[in-house]
Structure formats: C-alpha cells, structure tokens
N, C-alpha and C. Protein backbone atom coordinates (compact mmCIF):
# COMPACT_ATOMS: atom_id res chain seq x y z
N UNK A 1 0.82 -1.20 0.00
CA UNK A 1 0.00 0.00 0.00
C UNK A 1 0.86 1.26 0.00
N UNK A 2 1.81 1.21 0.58
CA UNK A 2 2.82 2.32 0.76
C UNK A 2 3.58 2.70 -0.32
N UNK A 3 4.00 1.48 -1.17
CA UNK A 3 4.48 1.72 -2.50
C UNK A 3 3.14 2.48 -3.15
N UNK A 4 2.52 2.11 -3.73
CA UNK A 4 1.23 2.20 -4.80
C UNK A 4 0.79 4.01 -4.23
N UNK A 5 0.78 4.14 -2.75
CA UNK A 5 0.60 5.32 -2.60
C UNK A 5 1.74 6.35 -2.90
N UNK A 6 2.81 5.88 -2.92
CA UNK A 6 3.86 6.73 -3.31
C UNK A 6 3.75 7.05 -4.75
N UNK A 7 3.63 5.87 -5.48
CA UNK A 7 3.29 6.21 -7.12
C UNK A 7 2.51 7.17 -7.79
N UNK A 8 1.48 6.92 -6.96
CA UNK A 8 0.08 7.91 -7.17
C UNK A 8 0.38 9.29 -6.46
N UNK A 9 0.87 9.40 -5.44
CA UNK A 9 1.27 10.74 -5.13
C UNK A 9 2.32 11.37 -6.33
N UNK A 10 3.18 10.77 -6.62
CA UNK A 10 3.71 11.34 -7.41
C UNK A 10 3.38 11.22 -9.16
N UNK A 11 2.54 10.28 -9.28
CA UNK A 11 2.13 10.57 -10.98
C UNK A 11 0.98 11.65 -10.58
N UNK A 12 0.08 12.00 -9.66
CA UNK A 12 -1.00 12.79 -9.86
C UNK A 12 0.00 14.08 -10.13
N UNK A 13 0.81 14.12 -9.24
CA UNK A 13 1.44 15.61 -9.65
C UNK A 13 1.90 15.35 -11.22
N UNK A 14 2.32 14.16 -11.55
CA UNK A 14 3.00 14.35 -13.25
C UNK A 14 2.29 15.04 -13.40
N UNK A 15 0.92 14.28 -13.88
CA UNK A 15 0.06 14.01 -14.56
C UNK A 15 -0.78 15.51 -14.85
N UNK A 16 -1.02 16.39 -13.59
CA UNK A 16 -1.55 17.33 -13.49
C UNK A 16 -0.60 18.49 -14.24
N UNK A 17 0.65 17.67 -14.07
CA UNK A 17 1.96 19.17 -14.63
C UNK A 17 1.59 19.01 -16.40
N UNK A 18 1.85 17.66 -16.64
CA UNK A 18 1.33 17.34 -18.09
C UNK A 18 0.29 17.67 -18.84
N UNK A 19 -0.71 17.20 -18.21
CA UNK A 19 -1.75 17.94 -19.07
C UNK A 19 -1.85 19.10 -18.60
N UNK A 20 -1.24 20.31 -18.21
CA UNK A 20 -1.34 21.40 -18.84
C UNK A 20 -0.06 21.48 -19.65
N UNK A 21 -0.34 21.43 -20.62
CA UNK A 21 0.69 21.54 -21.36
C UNK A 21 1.16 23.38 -22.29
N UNK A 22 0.03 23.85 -22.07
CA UNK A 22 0.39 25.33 -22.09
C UNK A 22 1.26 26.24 -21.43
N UNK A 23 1.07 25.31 -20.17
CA UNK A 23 2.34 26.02 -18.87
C UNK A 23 3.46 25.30 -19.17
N UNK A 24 4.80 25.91 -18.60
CA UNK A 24 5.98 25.53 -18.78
C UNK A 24 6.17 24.72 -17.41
N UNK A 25 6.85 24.34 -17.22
CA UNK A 25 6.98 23.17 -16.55
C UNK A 25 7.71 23.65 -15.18
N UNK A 26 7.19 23.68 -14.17
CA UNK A 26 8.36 24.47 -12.73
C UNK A 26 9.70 23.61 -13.06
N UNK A 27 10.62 24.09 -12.00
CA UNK A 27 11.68 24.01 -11.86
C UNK A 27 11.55 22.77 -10.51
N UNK A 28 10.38 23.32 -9.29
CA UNK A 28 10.52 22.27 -8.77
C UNK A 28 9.15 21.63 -8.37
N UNK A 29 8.79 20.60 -9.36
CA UNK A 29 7.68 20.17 -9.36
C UNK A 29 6.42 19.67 -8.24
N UNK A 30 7.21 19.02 -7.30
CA UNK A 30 6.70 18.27 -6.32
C UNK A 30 6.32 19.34 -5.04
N UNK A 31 5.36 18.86 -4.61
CA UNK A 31 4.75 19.70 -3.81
C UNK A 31 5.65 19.42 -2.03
N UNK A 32 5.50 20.19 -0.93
CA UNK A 32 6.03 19.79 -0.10
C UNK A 32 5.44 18.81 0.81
N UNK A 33 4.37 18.22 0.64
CA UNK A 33 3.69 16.90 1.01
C UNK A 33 4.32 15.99 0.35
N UNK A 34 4.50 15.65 -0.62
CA UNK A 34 5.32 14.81 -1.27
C UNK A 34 6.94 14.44 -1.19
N UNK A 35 7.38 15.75 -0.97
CA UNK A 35 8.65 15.55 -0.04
C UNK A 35 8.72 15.56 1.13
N UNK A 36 8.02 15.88 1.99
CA UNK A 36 7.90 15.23 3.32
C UNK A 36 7.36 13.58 3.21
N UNK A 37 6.23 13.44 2.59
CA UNK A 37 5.75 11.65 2.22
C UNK A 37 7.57 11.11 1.93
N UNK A 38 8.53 11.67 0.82
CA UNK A 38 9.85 10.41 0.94
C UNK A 38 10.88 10.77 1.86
N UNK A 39 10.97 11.63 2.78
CA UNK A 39 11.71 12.01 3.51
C UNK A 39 11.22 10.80 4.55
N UNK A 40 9.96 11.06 4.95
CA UNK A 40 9.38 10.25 6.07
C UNK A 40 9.25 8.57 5.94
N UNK A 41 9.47 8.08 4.59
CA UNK A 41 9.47 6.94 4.46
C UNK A 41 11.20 6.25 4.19
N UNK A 42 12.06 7.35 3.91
CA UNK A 42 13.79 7.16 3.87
C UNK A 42 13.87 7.27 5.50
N UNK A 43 13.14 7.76 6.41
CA UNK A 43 14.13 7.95 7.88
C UNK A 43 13.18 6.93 8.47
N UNK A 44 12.23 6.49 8.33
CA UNK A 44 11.46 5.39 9.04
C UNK A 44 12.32 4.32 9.56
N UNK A 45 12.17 4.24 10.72
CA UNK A 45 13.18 3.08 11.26
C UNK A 45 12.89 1.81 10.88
N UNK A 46 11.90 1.65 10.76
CA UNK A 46 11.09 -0.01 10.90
C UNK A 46 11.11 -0.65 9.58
N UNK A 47 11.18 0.14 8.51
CA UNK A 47 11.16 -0.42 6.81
C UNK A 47 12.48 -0.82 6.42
N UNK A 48 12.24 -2.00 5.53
CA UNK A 48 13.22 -2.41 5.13
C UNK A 48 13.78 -1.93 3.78
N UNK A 49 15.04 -2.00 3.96
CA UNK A 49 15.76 -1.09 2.75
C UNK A 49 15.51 -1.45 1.65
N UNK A 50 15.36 -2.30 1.35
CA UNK A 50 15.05 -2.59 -0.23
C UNK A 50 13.42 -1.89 -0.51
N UNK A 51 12.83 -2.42 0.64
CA UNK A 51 11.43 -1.37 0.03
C UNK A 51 11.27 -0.19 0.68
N UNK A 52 12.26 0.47 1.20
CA UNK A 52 12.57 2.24 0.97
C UNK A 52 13.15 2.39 -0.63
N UNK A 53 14.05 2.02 -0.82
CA UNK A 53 14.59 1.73 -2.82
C UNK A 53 13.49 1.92 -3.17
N UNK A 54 12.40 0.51 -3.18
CA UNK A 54 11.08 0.58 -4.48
C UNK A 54 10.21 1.89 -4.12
N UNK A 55 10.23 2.03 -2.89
CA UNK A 55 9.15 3.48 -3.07
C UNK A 55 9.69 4.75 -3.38
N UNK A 56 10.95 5.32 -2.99
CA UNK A 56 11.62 5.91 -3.28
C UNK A 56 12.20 6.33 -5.03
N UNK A 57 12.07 5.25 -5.49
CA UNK A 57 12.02 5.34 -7.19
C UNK A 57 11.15 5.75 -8.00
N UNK A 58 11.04 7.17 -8.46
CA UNK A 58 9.97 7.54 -9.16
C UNK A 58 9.60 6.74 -10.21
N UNK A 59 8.71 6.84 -10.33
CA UNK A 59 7.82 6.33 -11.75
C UNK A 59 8.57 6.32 -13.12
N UNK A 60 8.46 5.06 -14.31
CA UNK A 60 9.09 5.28 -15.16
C UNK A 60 8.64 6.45 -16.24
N UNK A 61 9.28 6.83 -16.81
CA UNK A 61 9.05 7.70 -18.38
C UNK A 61 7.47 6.92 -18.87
N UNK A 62 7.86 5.47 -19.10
CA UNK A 62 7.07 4.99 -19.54
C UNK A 62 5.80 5.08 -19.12
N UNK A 63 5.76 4.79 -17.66
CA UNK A 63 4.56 4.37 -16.94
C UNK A 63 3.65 5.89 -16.90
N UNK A 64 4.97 7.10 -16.61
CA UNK A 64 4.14 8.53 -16.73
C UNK A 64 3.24 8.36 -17.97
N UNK A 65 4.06 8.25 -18.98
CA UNK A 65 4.11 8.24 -20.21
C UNK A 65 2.46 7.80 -20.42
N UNK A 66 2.20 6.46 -19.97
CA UNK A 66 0.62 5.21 -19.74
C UNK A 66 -0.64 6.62 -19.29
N UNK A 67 -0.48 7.26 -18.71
CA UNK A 67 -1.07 7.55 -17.45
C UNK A 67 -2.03 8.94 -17.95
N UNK A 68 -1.02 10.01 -19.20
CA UNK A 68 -1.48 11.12 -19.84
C UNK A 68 -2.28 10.65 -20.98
N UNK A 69 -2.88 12.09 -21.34
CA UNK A 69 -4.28 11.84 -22.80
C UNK A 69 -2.60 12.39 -24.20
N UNK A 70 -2.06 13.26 -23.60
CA UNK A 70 -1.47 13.61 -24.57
C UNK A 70 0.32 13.14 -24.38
N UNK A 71 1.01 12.51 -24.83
CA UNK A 71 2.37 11.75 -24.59
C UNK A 71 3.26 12.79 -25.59
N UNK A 72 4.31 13.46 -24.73
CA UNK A 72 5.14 14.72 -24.95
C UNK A 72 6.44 13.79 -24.55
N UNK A 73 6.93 12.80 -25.33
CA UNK A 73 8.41 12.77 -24.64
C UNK A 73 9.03 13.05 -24.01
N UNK A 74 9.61 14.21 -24.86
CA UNK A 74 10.72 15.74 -24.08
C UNK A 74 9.94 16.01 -22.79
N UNK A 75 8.73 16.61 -22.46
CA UNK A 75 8.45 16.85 -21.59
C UNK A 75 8.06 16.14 -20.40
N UNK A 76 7.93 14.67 -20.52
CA UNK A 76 7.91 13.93 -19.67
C UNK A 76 9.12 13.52 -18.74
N UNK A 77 10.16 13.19 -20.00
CA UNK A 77 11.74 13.44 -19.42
C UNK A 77 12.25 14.77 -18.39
N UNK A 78 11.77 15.54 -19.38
CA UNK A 78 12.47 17.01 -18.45
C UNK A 78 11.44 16.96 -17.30
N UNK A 79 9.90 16.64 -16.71
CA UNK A 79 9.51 16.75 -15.42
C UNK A 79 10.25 15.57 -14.86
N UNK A 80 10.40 14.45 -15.11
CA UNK A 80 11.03 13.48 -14.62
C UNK A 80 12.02 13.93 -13.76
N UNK A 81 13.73 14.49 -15.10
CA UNK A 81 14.10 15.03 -14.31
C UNK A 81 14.27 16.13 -13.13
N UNK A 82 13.22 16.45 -13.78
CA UNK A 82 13.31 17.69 -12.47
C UNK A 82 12.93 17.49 -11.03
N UNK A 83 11.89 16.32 -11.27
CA UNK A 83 11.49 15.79 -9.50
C UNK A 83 12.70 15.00 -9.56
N UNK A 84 13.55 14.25 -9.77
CA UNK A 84 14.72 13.42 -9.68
C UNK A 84 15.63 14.29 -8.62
N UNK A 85 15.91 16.02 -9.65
CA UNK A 85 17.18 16.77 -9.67
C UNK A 85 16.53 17.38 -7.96
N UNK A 86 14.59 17.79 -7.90
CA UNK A 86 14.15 18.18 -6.57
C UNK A 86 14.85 17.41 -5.17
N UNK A 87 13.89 15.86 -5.72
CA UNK A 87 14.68 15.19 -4.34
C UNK A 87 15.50 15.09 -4.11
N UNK A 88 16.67 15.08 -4.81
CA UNK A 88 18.45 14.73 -4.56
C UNK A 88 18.91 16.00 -3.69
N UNK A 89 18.15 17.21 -4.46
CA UNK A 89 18.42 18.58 -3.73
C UNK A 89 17.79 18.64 -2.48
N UNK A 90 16.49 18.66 -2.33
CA UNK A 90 15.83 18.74 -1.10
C UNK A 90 15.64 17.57 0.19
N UNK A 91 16.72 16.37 -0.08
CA UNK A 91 16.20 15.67 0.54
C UNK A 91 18.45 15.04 1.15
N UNK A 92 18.76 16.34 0.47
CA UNK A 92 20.19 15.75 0.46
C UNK A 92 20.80 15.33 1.60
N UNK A 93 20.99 15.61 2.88
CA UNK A 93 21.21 15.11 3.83
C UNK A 93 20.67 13.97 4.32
N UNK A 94 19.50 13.76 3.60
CA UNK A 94 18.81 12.66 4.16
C UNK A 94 19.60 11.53 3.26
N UNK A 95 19.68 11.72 2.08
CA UNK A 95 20.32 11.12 1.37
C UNK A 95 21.65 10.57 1.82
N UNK A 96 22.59 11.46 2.48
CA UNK A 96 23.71 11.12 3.21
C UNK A 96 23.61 10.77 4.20
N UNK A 97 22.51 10.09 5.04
CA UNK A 97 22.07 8.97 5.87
C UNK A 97 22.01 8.07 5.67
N UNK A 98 21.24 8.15 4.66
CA UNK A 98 20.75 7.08 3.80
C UNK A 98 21.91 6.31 3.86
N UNK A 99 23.05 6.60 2.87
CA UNK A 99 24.32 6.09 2.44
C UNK A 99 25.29 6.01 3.62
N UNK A 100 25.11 6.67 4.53
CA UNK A 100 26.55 6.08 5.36
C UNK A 100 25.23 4.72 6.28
N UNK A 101 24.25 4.80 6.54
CA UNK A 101 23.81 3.92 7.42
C UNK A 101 23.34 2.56 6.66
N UNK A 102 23.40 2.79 5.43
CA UNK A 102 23.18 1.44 4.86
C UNK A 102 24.12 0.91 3.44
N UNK A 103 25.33 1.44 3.80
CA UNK A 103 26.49 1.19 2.80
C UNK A 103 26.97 0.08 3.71
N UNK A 104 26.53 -1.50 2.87
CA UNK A 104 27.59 -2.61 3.50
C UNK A 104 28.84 -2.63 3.18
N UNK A 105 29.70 -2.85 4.57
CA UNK A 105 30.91 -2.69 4.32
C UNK A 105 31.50 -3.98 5.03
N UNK A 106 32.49 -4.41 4.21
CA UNK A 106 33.07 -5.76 4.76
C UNK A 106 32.79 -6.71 3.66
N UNK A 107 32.82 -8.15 4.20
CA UNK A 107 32.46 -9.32 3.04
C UNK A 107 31.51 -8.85 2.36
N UNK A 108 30.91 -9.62 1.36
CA UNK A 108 29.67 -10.11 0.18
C UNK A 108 29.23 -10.54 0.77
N UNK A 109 28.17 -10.28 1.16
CA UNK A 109 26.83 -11.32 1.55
C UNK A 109 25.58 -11.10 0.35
N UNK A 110 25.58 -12.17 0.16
CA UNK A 110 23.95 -12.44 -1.00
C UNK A 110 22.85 -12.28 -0.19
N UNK A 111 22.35 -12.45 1.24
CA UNK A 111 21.47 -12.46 1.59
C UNK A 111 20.34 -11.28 1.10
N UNK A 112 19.07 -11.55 1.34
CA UNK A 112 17.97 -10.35 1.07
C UNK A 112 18.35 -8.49 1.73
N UNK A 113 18.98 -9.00 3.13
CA UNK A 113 18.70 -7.81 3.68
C UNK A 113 20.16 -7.14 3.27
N UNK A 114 21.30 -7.65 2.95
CA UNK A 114 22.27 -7.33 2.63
C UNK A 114 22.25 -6.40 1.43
N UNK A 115 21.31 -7.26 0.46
CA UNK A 115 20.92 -6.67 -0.84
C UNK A 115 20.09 -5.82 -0.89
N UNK A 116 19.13 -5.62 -0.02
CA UNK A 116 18.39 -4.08 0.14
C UNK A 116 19.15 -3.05 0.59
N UNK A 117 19.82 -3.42 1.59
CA UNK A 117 20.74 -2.31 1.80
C UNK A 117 21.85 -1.67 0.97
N UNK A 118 22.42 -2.24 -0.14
CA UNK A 118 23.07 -2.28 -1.21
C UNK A 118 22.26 -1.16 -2.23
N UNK A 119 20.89 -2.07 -2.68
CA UNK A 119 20.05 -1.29 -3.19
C UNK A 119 20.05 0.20 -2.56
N UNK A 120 19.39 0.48 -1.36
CA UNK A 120 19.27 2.05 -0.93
C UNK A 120 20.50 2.82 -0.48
N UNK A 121 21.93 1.90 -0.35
CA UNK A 121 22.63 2.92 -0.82
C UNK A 121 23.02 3.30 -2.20
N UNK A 122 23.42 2.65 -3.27
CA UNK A 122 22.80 2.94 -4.38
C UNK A 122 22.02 4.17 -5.01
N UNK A 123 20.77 3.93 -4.76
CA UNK A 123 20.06 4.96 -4.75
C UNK A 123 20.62 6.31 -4.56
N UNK A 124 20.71 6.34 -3.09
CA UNK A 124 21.67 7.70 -2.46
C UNK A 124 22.20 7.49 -2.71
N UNK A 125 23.35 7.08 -2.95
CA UNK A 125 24.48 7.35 -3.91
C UNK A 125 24.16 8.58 -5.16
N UNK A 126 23.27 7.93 -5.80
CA UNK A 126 22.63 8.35 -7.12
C UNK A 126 22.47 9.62 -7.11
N UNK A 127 21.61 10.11 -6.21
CA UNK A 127 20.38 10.91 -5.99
C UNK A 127 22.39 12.10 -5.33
N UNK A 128 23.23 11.73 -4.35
CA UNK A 128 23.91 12.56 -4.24
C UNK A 128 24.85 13.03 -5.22
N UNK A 129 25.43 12.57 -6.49
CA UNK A 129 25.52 12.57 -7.72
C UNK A 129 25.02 13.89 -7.35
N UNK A 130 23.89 13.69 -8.59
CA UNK A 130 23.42 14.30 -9.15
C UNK A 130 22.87 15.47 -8.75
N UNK A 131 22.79 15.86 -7.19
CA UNK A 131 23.01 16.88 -6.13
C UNK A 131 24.34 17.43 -6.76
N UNK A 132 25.05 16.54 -6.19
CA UNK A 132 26.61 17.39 -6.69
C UNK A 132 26.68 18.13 -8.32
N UNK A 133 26.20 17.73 -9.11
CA UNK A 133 27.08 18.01 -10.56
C UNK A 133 25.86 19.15 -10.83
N UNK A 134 24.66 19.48 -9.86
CA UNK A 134 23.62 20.04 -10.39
C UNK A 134 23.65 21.83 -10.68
N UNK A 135 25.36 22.22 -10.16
CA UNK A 135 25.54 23.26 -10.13
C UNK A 135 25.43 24.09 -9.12
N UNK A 136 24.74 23.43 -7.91
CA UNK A 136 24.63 24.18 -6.78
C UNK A 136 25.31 23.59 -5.58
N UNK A 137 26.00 22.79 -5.70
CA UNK A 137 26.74 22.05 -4.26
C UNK A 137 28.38 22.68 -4.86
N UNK A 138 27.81 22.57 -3.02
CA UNK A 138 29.21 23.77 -2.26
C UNK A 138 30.75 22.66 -2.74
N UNK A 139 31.50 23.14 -1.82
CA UNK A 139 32.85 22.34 -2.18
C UNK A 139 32.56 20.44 -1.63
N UNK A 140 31.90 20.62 -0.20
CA UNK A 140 31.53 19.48 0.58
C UNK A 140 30.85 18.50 -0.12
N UNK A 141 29.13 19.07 -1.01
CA UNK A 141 28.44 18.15 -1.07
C UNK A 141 29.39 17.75 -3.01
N UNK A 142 29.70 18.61 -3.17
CA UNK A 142 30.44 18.10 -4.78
C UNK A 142 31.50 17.31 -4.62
N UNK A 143 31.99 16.63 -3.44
CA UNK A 143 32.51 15.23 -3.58
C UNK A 143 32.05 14.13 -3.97
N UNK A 144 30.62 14.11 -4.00
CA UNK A 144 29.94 12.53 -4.13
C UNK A 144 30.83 12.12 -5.30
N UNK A 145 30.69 12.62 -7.04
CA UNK A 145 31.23 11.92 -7.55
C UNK A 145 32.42 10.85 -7.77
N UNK A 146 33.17 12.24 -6.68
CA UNK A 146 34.90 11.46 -6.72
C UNK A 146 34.49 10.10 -5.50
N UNK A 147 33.39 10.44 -4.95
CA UNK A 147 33.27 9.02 -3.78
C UNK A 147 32.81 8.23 -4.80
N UNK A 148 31.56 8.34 -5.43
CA UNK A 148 31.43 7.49 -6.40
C UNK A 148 32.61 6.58 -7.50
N UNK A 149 33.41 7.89 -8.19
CA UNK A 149 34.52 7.05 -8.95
C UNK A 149 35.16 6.13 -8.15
N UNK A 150 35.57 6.54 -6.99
CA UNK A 150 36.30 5.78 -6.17
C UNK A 150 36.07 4.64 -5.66
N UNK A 151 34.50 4.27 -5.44
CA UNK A 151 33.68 3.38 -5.23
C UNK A 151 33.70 2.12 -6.43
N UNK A 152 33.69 2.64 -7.89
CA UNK A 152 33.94 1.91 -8.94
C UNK A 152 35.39 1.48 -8.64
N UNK A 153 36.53 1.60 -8.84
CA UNK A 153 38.03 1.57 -8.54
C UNK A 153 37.98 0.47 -7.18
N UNK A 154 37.09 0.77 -5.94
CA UNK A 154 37.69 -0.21 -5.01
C UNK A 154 36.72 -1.31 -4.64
N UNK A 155 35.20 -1.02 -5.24
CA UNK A 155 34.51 -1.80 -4.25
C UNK A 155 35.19 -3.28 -4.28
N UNK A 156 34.48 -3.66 -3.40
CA UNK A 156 34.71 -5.14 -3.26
C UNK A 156 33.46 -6.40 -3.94
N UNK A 157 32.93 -5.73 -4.06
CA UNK A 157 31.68 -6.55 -5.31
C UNK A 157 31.44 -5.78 -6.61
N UNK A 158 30.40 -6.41 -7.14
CA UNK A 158 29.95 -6.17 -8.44
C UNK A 158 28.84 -5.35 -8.35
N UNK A 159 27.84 -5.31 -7.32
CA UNK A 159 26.87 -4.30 -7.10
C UNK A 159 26.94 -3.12 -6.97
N UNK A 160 27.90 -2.81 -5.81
CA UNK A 160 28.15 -1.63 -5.09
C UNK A 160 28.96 -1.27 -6.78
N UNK A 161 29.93 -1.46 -7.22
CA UNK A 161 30.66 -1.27 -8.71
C UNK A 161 29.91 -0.61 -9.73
N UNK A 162 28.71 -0.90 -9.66
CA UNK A 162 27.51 -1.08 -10.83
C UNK A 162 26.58 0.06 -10.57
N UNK A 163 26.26 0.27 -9.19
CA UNK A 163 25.87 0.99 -8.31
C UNK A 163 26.49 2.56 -8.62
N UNK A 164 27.49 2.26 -8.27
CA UNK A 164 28.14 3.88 -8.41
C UNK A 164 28.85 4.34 -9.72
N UNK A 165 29.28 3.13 -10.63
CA UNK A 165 28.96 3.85 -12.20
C UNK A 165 27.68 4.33 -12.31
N UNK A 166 26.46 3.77 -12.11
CA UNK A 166 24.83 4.20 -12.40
C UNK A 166 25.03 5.46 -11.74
N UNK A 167 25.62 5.91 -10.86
CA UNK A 167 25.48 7.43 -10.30
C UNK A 167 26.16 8.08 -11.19
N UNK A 168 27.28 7.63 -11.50
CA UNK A 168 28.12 8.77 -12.76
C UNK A 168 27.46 8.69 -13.77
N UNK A 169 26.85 7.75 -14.32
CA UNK A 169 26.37 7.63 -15.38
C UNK A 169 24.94 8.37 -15.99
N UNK A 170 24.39 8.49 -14.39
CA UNK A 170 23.06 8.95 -14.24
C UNK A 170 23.22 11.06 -13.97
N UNK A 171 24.03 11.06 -13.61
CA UNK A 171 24.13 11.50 -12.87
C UNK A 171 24.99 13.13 -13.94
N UNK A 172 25.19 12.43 -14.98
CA UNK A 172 26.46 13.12 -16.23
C UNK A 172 27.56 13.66 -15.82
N UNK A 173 28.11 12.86 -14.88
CA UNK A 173 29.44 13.12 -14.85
C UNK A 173 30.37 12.57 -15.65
N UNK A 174 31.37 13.49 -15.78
CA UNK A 174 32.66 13.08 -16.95
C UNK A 174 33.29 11.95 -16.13
C-alpha cells in the first residue's frame, strides 16, 4: 500500500503538470507533502531497505508516459528530471544517511537484507551525484562523484561497482 501510494502521489502531480501543457513546466515540481511523504518513508526506522529503494524510485518515463491523454516525450523526461534533480536537492542530507547507514561494508553477503541495503545505498548514492554536478553544491556536497569514482576503482563486489557507475552515469558526470 505504501508503495502504490507513493506512485500515485507522485504521478497525480506528473500528470496534473502534463496535461497542462500550455504552462511551462516548474523548476521544482513536487509539492512539499510529497517531499515530506519520501523524507518520512527514507528515515522510518522499521522499513526495510530494499522497500525504501522501491518506493523511493519515481515512476518510469514509460509508466508517466501510460497515465497522460497527450504523450510529450521531451516533456515527460524534463519533469522526470526535475522531480529526480528536486529530491536529490531537497532531501540531500537525508540522502547522506541514507548512504553512510546502509552502505555494507566488509564481506559479500547475498542475503535479502544485505541486498536491500546495497540497493538504498545505491540509490543515495545516485540521488547525491546528481546533487553534486547540479551546479549548486558547495565544495563538501560536490565530492559525491569522486566518492562514487572511487567506489567503482575499489569496491569489493559487483553491485556496489555497478551501483556507483549508475550514479556517474546517471548523474552526467565526466
């Protein structure tokens, strides 16, 4: 239920930005109920990391894409990114919780909970990227990338590896 409500909170806002398509598109889409709704579901003690990841993942292109009368590519992308570029910005510290409290460190473990936690740092990872390169992070928060490169260079698995190329990659860093 918590997923499905996260979806819908955030396609009604697409959806409402989309079909008006006369207006230009804000800069920061999401309302502050909606960033309080993933703030409050990233610091929740009791959820498990992998399904902080699935709710935390906006909606695809595609699925926005399902959802409108009129399908604008470009403009689906550019709101996309812009709630992407919102939360990374507005939620950035949380984000750097996120990642130091659920970055496994030590052996590989395959287990489930190992791998959720993998997953939501990941994520933050991502989401701090793309904070950093967005033009507005100070000297501090514009390290992520080089943590990221560095992360590719040492991890000790293939996830976390995969993980933090997807942040450079996502993220358009050189």
């Amino acid at each position: 239920n918590r997923w499905e409500a996260s979806q819908r909170l955030v396609l009604k806002c697409a959806v409402t930005l989309l079909d008006a398509a006369d207006q230009p598109l804000p800069a920061q889409p999401l309302d502050e109920a909606c960033i309080q709704a993933m703030r409050s579901v990233l610091r929740h003690p009791h959820l498990d990391a992998a399904f902080k990841e699935l709710v935390l993942t906006l909606p695809s292109e595609t699925y926005i894409a399902e959802q409108v009368q009129v399908v604008d590519p470009q403009r689906i992308h550019t709101l996309r990114e812009a709630m992407r570029l919102q939360l990374a910005q507005t939620l950035h510290e949380d984000w750097v919780w996120a990642y130091d409290v659920h970055r496994v460190q030590g052996v590989y473990s395959p287990d489930a909970v190992s791998a959720g936690r993998r997953a939501l740092a990941g994520l933050a990872l991502s989401m701090l990227c793309l904070a950093a390169t967005s033009g507005a992070a100070d000297e501090v928060h514009g390290a992520w990338p080089g943590r990221a490169y560095q992360t590719v260079k040492t991890a000790s698995n293939m996830t976390d590896c995969a993980n933090a190329l997807a942040a450079l990659i996502h993220s358009a860093h050189p």
